[in-house]
C-alpha atoms as a PDB file:
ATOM      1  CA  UNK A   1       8.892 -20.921  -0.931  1.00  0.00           C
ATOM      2  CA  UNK A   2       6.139 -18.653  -1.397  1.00  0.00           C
ATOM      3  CA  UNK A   3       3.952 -16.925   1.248  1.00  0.00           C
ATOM      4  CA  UNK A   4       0.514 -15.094   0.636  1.00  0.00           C
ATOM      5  CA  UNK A   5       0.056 -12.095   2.712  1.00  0.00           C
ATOM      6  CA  UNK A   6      -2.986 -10.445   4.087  1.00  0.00           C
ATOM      7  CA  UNK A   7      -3.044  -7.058   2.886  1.00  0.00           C
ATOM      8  CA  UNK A   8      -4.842  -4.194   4.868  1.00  0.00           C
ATOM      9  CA  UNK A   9      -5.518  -0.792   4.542  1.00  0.00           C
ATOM     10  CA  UNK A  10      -6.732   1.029   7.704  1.00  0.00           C
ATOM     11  CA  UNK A  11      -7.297   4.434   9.187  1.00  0.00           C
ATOM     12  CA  UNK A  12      -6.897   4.895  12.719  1.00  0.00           C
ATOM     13  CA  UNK A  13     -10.563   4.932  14.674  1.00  0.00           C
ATOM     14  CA  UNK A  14     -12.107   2.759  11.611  1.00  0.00           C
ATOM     15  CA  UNK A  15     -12.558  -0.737  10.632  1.00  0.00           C
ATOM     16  CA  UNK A  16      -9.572  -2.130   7.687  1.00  0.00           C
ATOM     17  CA  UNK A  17     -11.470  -0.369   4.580  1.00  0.00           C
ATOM     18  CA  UNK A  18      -9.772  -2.572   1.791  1.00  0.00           C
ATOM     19  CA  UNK A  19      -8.087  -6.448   2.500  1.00  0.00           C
ATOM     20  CA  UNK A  20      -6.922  -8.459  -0.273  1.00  0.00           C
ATOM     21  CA  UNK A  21      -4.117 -11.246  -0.771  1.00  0.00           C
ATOM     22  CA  UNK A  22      -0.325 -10.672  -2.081  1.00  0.00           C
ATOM     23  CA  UNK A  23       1.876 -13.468  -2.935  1.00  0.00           C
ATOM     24  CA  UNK A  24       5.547 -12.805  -2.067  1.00  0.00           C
ATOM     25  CA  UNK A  25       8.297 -15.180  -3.706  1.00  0.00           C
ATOM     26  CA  UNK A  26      10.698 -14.850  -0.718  1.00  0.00           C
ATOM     27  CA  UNK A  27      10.672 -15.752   3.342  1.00  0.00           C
ATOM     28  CA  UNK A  28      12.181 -12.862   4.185  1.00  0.00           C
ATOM     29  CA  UNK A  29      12.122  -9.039   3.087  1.00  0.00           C
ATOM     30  CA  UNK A  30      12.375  -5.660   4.235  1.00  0.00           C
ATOM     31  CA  UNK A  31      10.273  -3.497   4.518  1.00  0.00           C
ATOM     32  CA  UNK A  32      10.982  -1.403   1.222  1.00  0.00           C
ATOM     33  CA  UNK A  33      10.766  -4.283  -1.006  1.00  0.00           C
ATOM     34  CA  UNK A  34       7.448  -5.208   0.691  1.00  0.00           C
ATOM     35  CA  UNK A  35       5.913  -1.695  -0.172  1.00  0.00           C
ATOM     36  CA  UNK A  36       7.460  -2.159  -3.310  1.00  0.00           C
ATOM     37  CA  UNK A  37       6.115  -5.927  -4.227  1.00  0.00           C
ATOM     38  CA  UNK A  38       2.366  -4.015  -2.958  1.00  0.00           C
ATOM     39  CA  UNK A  39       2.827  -1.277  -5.022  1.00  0.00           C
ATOM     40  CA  UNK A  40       3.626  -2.826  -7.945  1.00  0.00           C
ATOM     41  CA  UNK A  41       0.345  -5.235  -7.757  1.00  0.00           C
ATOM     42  CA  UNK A  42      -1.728  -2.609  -7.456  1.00  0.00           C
ATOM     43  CA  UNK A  43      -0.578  -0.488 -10.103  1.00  0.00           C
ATOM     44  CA  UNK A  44      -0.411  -3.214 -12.478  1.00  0.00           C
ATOM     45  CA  UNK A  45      -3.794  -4.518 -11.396  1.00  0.00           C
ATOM     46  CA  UNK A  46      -5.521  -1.050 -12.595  1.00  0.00           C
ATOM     47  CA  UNK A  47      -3.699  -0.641 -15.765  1.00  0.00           C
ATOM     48  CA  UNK A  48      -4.479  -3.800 -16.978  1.00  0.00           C
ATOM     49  CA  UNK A  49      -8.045  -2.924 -16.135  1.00  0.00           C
ATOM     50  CA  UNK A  50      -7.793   0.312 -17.638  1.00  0.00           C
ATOM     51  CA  UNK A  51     -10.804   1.389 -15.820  1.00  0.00           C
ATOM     52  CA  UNK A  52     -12.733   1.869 -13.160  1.00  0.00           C
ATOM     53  CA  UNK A  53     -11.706   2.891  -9.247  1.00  0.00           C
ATOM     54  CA  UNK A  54      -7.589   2.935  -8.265  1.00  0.00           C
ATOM     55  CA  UNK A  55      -7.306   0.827  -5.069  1.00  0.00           C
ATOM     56  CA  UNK A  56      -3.917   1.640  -3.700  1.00  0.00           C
ATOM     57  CA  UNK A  57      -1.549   2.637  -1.367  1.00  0.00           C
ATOM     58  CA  UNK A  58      -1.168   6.385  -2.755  1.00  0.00           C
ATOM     59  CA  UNK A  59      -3.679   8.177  -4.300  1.00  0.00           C
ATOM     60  CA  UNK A  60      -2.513   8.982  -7.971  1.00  0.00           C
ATOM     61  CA  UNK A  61      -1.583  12.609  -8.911  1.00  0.00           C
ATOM     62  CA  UNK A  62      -4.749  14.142 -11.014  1.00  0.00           C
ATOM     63  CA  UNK A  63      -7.264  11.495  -8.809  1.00  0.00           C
ATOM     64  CA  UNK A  64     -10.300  12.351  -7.056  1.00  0.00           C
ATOM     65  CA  UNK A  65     -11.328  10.404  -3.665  1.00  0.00           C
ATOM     66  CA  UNK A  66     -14.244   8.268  -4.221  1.00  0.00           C
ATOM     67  CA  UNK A  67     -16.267   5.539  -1.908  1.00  0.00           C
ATOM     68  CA  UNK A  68     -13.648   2.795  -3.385  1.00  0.00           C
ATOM     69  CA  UNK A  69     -10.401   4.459  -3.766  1.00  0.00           C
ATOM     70  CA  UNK A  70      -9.169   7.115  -6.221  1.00  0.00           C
ATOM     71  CA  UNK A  71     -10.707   8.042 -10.008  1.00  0.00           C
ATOM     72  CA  UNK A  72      -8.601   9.772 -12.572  1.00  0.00           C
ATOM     73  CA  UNK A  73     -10.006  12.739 -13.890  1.00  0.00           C
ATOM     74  CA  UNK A  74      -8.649  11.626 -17.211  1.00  0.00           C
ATOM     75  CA  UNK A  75      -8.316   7.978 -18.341  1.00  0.00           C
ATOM     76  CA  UNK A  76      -4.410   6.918 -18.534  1.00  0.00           C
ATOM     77  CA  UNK A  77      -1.880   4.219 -17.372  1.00  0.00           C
ATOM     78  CA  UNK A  78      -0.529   4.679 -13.369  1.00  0.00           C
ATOM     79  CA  UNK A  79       3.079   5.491 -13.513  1.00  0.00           C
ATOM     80  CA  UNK A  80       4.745   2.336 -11.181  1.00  0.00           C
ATOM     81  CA  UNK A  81       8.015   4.599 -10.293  1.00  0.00           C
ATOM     82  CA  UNK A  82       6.115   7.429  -8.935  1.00  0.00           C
ATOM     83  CA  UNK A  83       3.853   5.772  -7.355  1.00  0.00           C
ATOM     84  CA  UNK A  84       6.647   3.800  -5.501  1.00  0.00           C
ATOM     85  CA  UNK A  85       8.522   6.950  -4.914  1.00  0.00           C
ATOM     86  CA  UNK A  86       5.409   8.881  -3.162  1.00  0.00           C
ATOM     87  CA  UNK A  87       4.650   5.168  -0.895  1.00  0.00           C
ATOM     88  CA  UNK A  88       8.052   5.125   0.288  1.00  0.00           C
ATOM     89  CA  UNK A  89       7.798   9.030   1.123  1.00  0.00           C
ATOM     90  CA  UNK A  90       4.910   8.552   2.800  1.00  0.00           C
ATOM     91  CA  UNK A  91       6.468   5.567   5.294  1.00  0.00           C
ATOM     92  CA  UNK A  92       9.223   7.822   5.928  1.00  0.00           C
ATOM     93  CA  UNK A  93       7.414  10.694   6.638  1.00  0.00           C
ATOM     94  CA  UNK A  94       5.380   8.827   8.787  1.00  0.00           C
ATOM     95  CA  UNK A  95       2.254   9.578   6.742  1.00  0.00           C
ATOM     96  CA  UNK A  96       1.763   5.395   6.637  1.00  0.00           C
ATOM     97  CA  UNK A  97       2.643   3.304   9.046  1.00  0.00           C
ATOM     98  CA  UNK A  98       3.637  -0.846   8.502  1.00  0.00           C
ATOM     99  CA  UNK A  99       2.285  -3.248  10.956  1.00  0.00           C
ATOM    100  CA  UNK A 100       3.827  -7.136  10.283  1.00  0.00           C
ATOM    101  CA  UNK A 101       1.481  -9.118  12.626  1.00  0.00           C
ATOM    102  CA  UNK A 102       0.306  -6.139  14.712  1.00  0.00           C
ATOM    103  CA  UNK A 103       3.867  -5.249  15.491  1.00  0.00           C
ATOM    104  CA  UNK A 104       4.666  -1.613  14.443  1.00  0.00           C
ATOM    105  CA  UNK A 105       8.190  -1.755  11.689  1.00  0.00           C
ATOM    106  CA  UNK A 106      10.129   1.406  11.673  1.00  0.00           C
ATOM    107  CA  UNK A 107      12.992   1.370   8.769  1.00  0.00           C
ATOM    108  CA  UNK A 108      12.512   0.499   5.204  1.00  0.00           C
ATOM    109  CA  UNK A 109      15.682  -1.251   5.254  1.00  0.00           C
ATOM    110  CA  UNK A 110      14.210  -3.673   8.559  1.00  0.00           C
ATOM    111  CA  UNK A 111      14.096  -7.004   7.059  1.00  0.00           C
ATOM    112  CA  UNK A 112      11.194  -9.339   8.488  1.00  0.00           C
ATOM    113  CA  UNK A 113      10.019 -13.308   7.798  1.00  0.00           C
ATOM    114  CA  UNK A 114       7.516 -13.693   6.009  1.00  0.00           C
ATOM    115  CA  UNK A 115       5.023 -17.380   6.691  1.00  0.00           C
ATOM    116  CA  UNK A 116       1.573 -18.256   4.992  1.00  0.00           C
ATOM    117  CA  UNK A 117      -0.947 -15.784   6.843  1.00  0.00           C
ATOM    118  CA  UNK A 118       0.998 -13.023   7.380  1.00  0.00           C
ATOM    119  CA  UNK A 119      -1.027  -9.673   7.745  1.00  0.00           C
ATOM    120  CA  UNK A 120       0.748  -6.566   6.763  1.00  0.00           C
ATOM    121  CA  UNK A 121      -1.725  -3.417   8.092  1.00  0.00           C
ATOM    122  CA  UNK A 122      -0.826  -0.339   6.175  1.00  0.00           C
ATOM    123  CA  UNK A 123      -2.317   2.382   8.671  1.00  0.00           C
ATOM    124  CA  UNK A 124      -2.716   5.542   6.708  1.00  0.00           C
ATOM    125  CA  UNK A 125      -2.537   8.896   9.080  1.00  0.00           C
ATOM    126  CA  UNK A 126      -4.930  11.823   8.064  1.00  0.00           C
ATOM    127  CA  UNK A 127      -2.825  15.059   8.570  1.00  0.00           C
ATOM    128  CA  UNK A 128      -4.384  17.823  11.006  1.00  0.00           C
ATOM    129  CA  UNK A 129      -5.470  20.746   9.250  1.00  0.00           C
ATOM    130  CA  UNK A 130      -5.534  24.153  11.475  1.00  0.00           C
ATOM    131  CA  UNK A 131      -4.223  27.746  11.833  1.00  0.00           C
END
């Protein structure tokens, strides 16, 4: 069976800022290979493009913020295992939270089901700057 997921980026205090669709292969998956699956899309989405804005998860090393996502300062193919690496580092750090259906998932290893119209928030945390 497959399932297509509602993806959404969000920031706490704003409205979701990016939603688009992710077809998963499986019913049920935890939460790393669901940041995984997301990940991947996205990164292979921009380098087939080869151009343009980075929509993702995790702003790419060497990117500048833009209105639409990230631009690299110099044209070149997103690296998949970093990428991956600095997502999952950011859900354990607590950088990005996971809501499955507006319920808050706290291990990578938590394994969920997965039905057609499942929404999967990522809630990205802006750091406090002071001192």
């Amino acid at each position: 069976m497959t399932a297509t997921l509602t993806i959404r980026d969000e920031t706490p205090g704003q409205t979701t800022f990016h939603e688009w669709s992710l077809e998963v292969l499986t019913e049920r998956m935890t939460v790393r290979e669901l940041i995984r699956s997301r990940v991947y899309q996205e990164v292979q989405d921009f380098n087939q493009r080869g151009v343009g804005d980075y929509r993702g998860l995790i702003q790419p090393t060497d990117a500048e913020r833009t209105l639409n996502g990230s631009r690299l300062r110099h044209p070149r193919e997103i690296s998949f295992p970093q990428q991956l690496s600095r997502a999952i580092e950011a859900f354990e750090s607590s950088q990005v939270l996971v809501l499955i259906n507006d319920r808050q998932v706290d291990a990578l290893d938590e394994e969920t089901e997965l039905k057609p119209g499942t929404t999967v928030t990522f809630l990205r945390l802006t750091l406090l700057v002071g001192g």
